[in-house]
N, C-alpha and C. Protein backbone atom coordinates (compact mmCIF):
# COMPACT_ATOMS: atom_id res chain seq x y z
N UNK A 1 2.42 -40.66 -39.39
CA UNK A 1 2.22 -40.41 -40.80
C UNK A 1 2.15 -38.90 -41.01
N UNK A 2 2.81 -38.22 -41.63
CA UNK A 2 2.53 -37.16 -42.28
C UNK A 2 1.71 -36.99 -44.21
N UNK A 3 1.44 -35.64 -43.99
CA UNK A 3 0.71 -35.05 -45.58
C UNK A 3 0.99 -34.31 -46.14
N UNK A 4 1.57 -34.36 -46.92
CA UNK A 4 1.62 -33.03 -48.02
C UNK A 4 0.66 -32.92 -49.03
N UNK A 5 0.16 -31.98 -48.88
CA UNK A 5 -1.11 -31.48 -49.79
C UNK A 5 -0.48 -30.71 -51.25
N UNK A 6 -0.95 -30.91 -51.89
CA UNK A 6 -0.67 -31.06 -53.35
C UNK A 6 -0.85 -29.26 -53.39
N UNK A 7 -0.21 -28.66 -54.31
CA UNK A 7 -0.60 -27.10 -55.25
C UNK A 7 -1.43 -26.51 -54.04
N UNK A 8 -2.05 -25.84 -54.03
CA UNK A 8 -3.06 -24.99 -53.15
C UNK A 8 -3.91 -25.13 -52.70
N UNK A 9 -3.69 -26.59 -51.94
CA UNK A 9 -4.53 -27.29 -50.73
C UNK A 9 -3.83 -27.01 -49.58
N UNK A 10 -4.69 -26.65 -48.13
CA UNK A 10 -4.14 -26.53 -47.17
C UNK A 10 -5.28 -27.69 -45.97
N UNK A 11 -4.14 -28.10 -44.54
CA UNK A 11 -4.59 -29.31 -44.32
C UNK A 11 -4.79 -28.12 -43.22
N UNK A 12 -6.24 -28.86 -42.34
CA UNK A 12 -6.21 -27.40 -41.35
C UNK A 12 -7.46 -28.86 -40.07
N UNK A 13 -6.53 -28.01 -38.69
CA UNK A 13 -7.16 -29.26 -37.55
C UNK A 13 -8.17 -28.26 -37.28
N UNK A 14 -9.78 -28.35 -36.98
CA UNK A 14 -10.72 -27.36 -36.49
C UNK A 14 -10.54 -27.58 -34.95
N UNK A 15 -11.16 -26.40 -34.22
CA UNK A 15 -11.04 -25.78 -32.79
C UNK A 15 -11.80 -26.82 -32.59
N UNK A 16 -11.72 -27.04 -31.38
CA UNK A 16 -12.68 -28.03 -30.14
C UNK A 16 -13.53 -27.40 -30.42
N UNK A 17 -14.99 -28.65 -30.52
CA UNK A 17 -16.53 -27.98 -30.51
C UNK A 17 -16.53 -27.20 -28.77
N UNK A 18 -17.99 -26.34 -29.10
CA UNK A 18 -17.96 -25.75 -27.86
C UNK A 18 -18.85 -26.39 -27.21
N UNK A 19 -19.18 -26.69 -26.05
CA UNK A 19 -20.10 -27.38 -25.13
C UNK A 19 -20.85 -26.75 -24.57
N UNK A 20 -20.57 -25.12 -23.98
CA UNK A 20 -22.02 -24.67 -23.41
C UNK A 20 -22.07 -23.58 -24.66
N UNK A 21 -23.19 -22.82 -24.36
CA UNK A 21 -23.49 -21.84 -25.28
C UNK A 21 -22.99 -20.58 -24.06
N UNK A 22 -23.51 -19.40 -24.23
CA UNK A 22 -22.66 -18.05 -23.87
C UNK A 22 -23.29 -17.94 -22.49
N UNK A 23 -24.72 -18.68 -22.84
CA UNK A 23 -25.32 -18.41 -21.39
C UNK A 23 -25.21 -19.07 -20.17
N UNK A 24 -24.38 -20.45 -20.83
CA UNK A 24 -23.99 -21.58 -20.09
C UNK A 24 -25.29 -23.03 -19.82
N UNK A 25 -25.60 -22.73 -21.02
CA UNK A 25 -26.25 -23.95 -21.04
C UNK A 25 -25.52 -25.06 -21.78
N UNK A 26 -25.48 -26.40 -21.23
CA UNK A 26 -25.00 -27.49 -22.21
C UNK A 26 -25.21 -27.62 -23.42
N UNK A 27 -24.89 -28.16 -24.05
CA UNK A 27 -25.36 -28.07 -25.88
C UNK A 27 -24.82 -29.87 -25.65
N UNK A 28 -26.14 -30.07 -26.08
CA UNK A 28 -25.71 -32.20 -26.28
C UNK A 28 -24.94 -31.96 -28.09
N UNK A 29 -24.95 -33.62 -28.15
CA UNK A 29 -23.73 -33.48 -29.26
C UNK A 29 -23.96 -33.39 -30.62
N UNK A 30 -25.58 -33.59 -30.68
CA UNK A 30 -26.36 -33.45 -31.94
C UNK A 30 -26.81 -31.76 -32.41
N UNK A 31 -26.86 -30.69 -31.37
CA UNK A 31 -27.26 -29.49 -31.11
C UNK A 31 -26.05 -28.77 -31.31
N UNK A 32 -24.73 -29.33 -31.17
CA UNK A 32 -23.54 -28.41 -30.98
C UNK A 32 -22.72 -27.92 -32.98
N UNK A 33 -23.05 -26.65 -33.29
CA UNK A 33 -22.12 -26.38 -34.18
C UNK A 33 -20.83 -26.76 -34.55
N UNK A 34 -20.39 -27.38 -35.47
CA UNK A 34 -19.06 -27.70 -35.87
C UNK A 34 -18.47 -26.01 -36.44
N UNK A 35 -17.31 -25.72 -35.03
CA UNK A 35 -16.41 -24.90 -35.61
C UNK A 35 -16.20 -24.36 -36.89
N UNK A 36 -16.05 -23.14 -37.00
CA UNK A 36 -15.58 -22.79 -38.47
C UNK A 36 -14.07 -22.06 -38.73
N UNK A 37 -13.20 -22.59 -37.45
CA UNK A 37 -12.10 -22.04 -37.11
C UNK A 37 -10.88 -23.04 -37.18
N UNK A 38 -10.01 -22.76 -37.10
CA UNK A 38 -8.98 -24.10 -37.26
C UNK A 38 -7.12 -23.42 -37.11
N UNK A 39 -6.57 -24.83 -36.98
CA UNK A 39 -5.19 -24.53 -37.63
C UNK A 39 -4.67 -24.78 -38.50
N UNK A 40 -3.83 -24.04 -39.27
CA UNK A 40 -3.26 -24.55 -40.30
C UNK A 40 -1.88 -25.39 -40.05
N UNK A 41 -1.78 -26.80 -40.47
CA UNK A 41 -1.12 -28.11 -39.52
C UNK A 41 -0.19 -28.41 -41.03
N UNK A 42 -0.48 -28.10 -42.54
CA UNK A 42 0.69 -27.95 -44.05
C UNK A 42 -0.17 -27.74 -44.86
N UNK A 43 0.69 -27.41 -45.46
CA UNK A 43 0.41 -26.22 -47.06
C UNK A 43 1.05 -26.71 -48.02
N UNK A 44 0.28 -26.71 -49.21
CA UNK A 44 0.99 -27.34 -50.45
C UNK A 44 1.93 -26.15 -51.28
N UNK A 45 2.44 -26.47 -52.68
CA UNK A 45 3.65 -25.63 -52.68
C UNK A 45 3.20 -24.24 -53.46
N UNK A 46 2.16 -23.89 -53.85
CA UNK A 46 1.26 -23.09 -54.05
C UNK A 46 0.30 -23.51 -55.31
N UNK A 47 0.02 -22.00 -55.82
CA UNK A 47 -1.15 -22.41 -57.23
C UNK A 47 -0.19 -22.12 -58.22
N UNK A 48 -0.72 -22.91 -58.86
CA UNK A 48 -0.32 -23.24 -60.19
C UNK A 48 -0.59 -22.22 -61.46
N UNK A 49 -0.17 -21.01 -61.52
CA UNK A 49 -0.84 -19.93 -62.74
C UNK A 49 -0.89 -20.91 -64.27
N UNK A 50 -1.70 -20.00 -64.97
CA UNK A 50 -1.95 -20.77 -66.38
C UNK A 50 -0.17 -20.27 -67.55
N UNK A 51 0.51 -19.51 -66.71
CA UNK A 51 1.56 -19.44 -67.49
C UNK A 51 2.74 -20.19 -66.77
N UNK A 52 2.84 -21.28 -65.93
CA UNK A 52 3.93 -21.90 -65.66
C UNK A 52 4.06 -21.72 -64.22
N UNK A 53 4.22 -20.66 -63.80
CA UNK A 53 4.47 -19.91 -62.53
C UNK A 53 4.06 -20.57 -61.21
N UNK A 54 4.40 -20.74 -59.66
CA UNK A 54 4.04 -20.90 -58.65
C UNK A 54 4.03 -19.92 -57.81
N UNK A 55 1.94 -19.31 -57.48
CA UNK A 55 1.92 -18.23 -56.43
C UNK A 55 2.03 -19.31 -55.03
N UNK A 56 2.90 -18.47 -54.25
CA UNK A 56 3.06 -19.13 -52.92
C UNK A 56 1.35 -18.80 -52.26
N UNK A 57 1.35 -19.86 -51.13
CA UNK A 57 -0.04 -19.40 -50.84
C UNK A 57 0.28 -18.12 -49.39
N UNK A 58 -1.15 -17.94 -49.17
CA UNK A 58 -0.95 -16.37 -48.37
C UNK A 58 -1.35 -17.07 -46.96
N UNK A 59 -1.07 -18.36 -46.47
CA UNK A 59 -0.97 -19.17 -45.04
C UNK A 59 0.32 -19.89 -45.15
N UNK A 60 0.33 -20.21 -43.67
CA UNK A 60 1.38 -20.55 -43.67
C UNK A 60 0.75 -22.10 -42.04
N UNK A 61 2.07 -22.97 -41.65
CA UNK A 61 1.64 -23.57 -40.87
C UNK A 61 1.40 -23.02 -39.50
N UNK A 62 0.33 -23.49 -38.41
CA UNK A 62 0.56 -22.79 -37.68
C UNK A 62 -0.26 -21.06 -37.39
N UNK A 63 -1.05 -20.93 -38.58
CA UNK A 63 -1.91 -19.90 -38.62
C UNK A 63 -3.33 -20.59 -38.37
N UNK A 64 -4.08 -19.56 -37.50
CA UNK A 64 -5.58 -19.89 -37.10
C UNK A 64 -6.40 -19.04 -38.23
N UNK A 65 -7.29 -19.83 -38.96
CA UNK A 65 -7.66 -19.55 -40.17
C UNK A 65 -9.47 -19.66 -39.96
N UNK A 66 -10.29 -18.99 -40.49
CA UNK A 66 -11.59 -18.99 -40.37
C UNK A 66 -12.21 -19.54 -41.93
N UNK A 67 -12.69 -20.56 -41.86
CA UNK A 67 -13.55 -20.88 -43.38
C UNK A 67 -14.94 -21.27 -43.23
N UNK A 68 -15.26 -21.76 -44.47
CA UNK A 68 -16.54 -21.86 -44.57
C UNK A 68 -17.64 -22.69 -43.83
N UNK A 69 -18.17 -23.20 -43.35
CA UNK A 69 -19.74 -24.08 -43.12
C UNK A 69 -19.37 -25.38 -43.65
N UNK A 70 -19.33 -24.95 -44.95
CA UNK A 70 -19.23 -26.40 -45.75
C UNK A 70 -17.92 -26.84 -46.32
N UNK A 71 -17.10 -26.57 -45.54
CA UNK A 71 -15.36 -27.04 -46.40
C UNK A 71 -14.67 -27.87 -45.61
N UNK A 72 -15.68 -28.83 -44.36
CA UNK A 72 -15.56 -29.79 -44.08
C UNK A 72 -15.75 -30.95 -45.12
N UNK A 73 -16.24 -30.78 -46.45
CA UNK A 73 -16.75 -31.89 -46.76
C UNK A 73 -15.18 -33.25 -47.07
N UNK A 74 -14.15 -32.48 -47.34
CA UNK A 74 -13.06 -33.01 -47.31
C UNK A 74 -12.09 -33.10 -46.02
N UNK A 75 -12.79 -34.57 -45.52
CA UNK A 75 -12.40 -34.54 -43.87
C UNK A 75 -11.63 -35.86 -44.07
N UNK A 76 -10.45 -36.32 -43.49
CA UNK A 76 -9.30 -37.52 -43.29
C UNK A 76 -9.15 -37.71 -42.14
N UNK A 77 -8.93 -38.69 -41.30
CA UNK A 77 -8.06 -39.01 -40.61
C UNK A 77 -6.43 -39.28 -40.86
N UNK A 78 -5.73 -38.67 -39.68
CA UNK A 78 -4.58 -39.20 -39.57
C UNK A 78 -4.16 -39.53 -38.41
N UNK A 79 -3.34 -40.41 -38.20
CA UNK A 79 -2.84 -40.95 -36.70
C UNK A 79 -4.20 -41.18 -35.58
N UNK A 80 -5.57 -41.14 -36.43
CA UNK A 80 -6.22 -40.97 -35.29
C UNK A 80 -7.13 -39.65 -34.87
N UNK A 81 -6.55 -38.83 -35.92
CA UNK A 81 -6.88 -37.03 -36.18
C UNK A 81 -7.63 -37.04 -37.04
N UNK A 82 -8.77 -35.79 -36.79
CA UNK A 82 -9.40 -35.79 -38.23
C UNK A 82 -8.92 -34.62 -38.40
N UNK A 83 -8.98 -34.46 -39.76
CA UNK A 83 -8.05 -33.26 -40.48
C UNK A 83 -8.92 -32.94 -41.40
N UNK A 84 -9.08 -31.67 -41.95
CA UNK A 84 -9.87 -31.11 -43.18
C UNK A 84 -8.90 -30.51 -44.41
N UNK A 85 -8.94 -31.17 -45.58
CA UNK A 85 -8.02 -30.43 -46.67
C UNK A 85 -9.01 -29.68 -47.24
N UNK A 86 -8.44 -28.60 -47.84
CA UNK A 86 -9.08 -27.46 -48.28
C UNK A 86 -8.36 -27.21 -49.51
N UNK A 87 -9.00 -26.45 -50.03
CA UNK A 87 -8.34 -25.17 -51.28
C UNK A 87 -8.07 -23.86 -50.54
N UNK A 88 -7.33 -23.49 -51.04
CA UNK A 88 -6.71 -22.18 -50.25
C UNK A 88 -7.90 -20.95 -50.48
N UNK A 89 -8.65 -21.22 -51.87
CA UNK A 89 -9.83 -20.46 -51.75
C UNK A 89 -11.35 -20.37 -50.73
N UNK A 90 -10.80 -21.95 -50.21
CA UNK A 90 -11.96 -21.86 -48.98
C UNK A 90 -11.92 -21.24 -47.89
N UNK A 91 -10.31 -20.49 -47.35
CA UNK A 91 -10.44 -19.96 -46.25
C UNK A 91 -11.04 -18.33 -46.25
N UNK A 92 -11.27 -18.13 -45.81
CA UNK A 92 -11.99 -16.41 -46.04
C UNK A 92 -11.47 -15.43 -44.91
N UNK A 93 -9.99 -15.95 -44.12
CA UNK A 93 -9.46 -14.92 -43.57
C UNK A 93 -8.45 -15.65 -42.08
N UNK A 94 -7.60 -14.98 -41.82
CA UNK A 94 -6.24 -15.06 -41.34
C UNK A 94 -6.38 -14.74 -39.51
N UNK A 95 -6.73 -15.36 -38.47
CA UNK A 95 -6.94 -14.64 -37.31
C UNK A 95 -5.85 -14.27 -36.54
N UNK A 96 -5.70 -12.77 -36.36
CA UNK A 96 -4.04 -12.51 -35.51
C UNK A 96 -4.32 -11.74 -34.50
N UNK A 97 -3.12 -11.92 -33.35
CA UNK A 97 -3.09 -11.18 -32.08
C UNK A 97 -3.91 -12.17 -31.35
């Protein structure tokens, strides 16, 4: 199954939780932070301006994207995947190199 996300929603898979912490202690599964990192997996066809217009969005597929805490709340499965759709305003920045 594939998704296409509507206007300036982007569908984004988050990084594997992490299991130890830095010092190398285990983290059980109730203790472990949900990622705030991800990929971007499609992109809708942009935003919609109030005069007609389509701004393309500023991701693309395939970009590792950093968002918020709470912009899991729109979480899907697909094939078995959980996937998070977003607004393109939830991501807060582009990770490169």
């Amino acid at each position: 199954m594939k998704i296409r996300p509507l206007h300036d929603r982007v569908v984004v898979r988050r990084k594997e939780e992490e299991e130890k912490t830095a010092g190398g202690i285990v983290l059980p599964g109730a203790a472990k932070e949900k990622p705030n990192q991800g990929e971007v997996v499609a992109v809708g066809e942009g935003k919609l301006l109030d005069n007609g217009d389509v701004r393309a969005l500023s991701v693309k597929v395939g970009d590792t994207v950093v968002f918020g805490r709470y912009a899991d709340s729109n979480t899907l499965k697909v094939d078995g995947e959980e996937l998070i759709i977003m607004s393109e305003g939830d991501i807060y920045g582009v990770l490169e190199g």
